[in-house]
Protein backbone atom coordinates (compact mmCIF):
# COMPACT_ATOMS: atom_id res chain seq x y z
CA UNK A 1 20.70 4.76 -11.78
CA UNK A 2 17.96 6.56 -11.03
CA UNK A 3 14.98 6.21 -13.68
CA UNK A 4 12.30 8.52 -14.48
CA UNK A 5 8.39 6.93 -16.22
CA UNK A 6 7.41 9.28 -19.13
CA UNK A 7 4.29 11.72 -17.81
CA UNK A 8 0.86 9.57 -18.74
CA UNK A 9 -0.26 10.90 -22.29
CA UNK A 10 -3.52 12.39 -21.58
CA UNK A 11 -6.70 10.77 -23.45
CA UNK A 12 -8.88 12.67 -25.45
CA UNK A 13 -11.86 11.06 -23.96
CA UNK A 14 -13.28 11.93 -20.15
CA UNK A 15 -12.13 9.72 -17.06
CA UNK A 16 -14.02 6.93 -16.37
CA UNK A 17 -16.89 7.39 -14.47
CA UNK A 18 -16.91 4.92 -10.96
CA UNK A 19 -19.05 3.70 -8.65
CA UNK A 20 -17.91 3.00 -4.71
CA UNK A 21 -19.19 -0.50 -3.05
CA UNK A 22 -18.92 -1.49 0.69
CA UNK A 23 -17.25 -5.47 0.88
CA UNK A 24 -16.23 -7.28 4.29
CA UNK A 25 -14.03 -10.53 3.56
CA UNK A 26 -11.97 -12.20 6.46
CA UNK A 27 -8.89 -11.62 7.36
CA UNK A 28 -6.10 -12.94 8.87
CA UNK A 29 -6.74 -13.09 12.17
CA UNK A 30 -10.60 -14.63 11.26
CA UNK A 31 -11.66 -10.54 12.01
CA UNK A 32 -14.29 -9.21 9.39
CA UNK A 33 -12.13 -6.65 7.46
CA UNK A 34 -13.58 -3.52 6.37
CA UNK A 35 -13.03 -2.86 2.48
CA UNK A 36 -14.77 -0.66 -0.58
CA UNK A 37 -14.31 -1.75 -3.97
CA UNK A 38 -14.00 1.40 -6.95
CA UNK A 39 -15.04 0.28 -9.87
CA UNK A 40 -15.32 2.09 -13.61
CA UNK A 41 -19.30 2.07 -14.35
CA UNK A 42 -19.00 2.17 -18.23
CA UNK A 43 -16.98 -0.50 -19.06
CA UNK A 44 -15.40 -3.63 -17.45
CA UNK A 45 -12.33 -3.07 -15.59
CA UNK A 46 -8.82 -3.44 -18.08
CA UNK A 47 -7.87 -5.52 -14.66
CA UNK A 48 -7.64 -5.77 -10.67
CA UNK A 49 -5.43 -3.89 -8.20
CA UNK A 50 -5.58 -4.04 -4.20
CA UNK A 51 -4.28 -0.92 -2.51
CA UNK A 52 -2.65 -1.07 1.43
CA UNK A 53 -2.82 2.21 3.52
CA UNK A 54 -0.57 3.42 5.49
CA UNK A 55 0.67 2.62 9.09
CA UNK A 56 -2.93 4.04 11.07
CA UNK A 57 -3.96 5.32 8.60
CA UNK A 58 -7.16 3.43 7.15
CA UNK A 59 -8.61 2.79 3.95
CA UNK A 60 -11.00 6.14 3.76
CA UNK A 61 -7.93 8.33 4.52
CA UNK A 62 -7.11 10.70 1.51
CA UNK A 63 -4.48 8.99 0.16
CA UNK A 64 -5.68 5.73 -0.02
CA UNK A 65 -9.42 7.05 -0.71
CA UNK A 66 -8.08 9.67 -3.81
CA UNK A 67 -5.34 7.03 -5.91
CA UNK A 68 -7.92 4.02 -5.78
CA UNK A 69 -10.86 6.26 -7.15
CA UNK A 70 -8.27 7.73 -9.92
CA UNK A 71 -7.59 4.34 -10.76
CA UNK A 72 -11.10 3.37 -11.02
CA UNK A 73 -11.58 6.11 -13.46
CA UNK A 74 -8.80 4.70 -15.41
CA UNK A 75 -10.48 1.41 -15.63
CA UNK A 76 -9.26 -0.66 -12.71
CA UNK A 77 -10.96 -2.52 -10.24
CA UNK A 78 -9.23 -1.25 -6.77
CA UNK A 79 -9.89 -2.52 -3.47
CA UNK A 80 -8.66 -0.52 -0.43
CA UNK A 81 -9.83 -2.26 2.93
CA UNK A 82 -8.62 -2.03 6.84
CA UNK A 83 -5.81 -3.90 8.39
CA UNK A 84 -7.13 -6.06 11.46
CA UNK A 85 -7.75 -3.49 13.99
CA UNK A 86 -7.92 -0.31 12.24
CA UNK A 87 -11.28 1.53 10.82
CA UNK A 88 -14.11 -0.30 10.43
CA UNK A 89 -12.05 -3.52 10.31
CA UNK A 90 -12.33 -5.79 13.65
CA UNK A 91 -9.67 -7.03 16.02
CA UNK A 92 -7.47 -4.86 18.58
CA UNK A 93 -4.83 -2.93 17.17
CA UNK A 94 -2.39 -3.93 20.41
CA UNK A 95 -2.71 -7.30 19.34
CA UNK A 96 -1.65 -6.92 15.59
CA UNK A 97 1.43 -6.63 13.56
CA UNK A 98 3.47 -6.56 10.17
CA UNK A 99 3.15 -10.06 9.62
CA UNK A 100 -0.54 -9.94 9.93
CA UNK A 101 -0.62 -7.17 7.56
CA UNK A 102 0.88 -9.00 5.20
CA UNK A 103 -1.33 -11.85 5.93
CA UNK A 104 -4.40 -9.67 5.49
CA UNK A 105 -2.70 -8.42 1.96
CA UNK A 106 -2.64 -12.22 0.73
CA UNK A 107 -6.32 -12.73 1.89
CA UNK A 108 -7.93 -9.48 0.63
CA UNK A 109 -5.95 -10.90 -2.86
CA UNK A 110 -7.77 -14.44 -2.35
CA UNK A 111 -10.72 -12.81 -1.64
CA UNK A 112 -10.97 -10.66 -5.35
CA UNK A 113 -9.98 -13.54 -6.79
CA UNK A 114 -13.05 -15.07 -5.95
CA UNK A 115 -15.74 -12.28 -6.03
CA UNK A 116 -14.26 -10.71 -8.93
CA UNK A 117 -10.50 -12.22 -10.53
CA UNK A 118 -7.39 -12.41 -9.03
CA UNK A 119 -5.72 -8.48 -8.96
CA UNK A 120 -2.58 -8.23 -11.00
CA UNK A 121 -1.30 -4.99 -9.54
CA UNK A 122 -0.71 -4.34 -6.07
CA UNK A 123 -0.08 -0.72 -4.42
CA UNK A 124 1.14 -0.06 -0.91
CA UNK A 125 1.72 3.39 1.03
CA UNK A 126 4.10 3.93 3.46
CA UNK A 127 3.76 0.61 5.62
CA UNK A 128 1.51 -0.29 3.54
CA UNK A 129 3.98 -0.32 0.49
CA UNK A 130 6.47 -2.36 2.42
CA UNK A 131 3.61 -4.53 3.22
CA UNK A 132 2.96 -5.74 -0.82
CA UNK A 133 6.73 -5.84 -1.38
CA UNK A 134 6.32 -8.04 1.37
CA UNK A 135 3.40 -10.28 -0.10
CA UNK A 136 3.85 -10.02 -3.80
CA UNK A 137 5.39 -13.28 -3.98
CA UNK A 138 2.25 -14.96 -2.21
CA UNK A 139 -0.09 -13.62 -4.54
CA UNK A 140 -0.19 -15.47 -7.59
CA UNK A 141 -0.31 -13.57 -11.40
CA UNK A 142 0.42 -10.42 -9.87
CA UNK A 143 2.02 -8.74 -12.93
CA UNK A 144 3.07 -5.41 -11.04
CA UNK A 145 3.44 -3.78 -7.69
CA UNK A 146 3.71 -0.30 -6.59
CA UNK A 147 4.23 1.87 -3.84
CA UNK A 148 4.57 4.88 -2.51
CA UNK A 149 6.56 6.94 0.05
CA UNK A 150 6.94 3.20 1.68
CA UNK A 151 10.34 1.92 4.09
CA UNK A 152 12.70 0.22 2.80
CA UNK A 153 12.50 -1.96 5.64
CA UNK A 154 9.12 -2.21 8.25
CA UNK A 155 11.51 -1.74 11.35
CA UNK A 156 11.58 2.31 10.08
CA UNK A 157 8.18 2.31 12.14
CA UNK A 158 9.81 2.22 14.89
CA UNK A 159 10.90 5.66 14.63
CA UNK A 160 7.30 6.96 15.11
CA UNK A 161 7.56 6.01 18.17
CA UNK A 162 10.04 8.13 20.78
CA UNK A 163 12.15 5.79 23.28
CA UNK A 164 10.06 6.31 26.60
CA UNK A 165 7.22 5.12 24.57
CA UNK A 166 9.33 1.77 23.18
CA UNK A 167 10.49 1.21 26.59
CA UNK A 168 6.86 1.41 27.98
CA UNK A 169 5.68 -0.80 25.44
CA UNK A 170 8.56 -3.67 25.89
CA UNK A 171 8.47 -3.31 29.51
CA UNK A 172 4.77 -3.55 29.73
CA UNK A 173 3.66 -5.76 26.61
CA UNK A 174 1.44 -2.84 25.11
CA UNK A 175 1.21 0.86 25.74
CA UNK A 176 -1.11 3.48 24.51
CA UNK A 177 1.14 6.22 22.24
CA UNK A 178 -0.50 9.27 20.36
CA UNK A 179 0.51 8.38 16.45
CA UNK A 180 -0.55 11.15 13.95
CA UNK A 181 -2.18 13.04 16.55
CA UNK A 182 -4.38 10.07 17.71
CA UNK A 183 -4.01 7.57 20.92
CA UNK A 184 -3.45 3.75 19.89
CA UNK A 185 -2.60 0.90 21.78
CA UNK A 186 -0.02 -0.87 20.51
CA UNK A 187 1.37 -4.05 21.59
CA UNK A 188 5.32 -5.40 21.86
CA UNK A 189 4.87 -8.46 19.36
CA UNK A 190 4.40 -5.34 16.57
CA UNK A 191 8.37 -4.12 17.51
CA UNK A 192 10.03 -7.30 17.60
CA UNK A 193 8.48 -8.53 14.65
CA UNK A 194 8.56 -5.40 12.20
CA UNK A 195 12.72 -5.91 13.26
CA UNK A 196 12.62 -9.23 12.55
CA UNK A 197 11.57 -9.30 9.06
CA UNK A 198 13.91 -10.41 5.95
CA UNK A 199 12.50 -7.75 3.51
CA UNK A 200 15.73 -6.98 1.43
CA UNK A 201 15.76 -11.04 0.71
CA UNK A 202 11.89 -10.21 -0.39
CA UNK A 203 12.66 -7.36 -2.47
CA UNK A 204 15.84 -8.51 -4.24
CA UNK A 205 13.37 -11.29 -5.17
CA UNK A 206 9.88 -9.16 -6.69
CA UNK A 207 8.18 -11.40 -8.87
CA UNK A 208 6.97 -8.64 -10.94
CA UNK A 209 8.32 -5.18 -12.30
CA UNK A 210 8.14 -2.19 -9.37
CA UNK A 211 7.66 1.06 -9.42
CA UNK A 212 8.67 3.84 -6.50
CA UNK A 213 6.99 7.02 -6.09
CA UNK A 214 8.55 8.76 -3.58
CA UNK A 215 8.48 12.69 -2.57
CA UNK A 216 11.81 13.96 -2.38
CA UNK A 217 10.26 16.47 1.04
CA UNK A 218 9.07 13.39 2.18
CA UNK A 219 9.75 14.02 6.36
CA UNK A 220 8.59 10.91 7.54
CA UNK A 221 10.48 7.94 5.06
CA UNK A 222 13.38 9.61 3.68
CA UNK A 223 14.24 9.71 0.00
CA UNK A 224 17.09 7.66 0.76
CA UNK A 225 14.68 4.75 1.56
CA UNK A 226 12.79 5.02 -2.00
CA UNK A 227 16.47 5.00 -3.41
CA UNK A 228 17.50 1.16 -1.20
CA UNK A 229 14.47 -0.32 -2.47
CA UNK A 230 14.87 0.36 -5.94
CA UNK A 231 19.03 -0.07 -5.70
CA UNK A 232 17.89 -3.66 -3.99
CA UNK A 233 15.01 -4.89 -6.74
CA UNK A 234 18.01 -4.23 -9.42
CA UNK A 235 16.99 -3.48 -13.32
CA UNK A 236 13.26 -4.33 -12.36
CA UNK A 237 12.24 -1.51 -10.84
CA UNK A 238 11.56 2.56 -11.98
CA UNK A 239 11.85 5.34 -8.89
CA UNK A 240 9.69 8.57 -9.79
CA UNK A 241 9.91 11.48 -7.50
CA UNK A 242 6.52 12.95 -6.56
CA UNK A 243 7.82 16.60 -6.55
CA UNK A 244 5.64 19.05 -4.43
CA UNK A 245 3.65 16.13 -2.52
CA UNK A 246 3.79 15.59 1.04
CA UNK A 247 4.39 11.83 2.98
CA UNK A 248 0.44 11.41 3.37
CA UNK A 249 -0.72 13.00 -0.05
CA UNK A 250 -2.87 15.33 1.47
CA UNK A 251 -2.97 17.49 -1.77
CA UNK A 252 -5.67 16.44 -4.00
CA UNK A 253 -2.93 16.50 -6.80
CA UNK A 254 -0.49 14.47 -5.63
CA UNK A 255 -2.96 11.56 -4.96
CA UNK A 256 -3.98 11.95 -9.04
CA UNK A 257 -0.08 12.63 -10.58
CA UNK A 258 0.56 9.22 -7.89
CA UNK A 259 -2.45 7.36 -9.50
CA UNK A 260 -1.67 8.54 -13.44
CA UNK A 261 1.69 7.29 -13.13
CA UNK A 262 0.95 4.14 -12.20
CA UNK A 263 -1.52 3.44 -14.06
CA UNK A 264 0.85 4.36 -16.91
CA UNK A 265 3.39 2.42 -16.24
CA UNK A 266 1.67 -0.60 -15.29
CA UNK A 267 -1.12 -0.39 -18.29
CA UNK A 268 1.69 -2.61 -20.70
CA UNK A 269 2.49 -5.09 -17.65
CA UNK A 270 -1.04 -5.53 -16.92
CA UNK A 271 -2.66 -5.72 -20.57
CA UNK A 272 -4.33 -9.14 -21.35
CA UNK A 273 -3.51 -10.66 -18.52
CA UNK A 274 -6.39 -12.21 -16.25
């Protein structure tokens, strides 16, 4: 059954005010990754969350940009960052895929744990969401994980591409395809191995409470997918529809309701734990 979060109860006092900080760490593939880390200015951060864009998409596009500075003003510590080979992160997009994301998850995780503390709440978009279902259970004390308009499974990627251009890319090892109105390169390995992953396995097994956001006009992931994850994690997980919000968030709004709910609902998961 389908299970709605309360709306956030709005404090009396102003948001946080935050502060944005550039931080490279390695990454999976030994490639510098590109990250900023939002942070509250007035008070420590209540605890750590990572945040995973979405398939191209970058961490300084607007949904990934907007939810981890509304966080930050609700007293996390959020770090959004580049997969290998997109943004300011290095490496060659042809040559990377889901695994590697997931690998870069688990090492930007690592990597707060020992600048800052290890984050207890992870949030993915899109690929990026299937990407922390993926890794939750490599990160240790993560206490909640979240995502949003995300796949049930990573092989739904493969419908952004149209079959000349998967038949170009298996026949020639990597072809260049226009994604989201932009040209990228991408390589074979990233088809055969977003088809070969066990994510229901993965999700059936969360370590820690979830909670899907999903727009019910979402074009891109179908409802129906938000609906198979949660139907999948069993009693452990909420689904929330994000009514009047596109796939990629582009309304300012939808970033914010996204960001209030979560922090919400994870606030009780996440309190007094390190």
């Amino acid at each position: 059954m389908t299970t709605h979060a309360p709306p956030p109860v709005r404090a009396t006092a102003p948001p946080a005010r935050t502060r944005s900080e550039p931080w490279e760490f390695t990454g999976a593939r030994g490639h510098r990754l590109s990250g900023r880390l939002e942070l509250p200015v007035d008070a420590e951060p209540t605890a750590v969350a990572l945040f995973a864009h979405c398939f191209t998409c970058g961490k300084d596009g607007l949904a990934a940009a907007r939810t981890s500075r509304f966080l930050a003003r609700r007293s996390l510590a959020v770090l959004r960052f580049d997969f290998t080979g997109v943004g300011g992160s290095g490496g060659e997009f042809a040559d990377t895929d889901f695994s590697g994301n997931v690998a870069d998850v688990v090492l930007a995780a690592e990597a707060l744990r020992t600048r800052l503390r290890p984050p207890t709440l992870l949030v993915g978009h899109s690929l990026g969401g299937a990407a922390v279902l993926a890794a939750a259970h490599r990160v240790p004390g993560v206490r909640a994980v979240a995502t949003i308009g995300a796949p049930a499974h990573p092989g739904h990627v493969r419908a952004q591409f149209t079959a000349a251009d998967r038949e170009r890319i298996t026949r020639d090892g990597a072809a260049e395809v226009m994604l989201a109105g932009r040209p990228f390169r991408v390589g074979a390995g990233l088809l055969r191995d977003v088809a070969e992953q066990p994510q229901q396995q993965r999700i059936a097994a969360l370590p820690a409470p979830l909670l899907v956001l999903h727009s019910p006009d979402d074009t891109l992931v179908p409802p129906s997918q938000a609906r198979e994850i949660q139907h999948t994690a069993g009693d452990g997980a909420s689904l929330v529809w994000l009514h009047g919000t596109d796939h990629l968030l582009t309304g300012r709004a939808g970033a914010e309701r996204a960001a209030a709910l979560i922090s919400a609902w994870a606030a009780p998961l996440l309190a007094g734990g390190e």
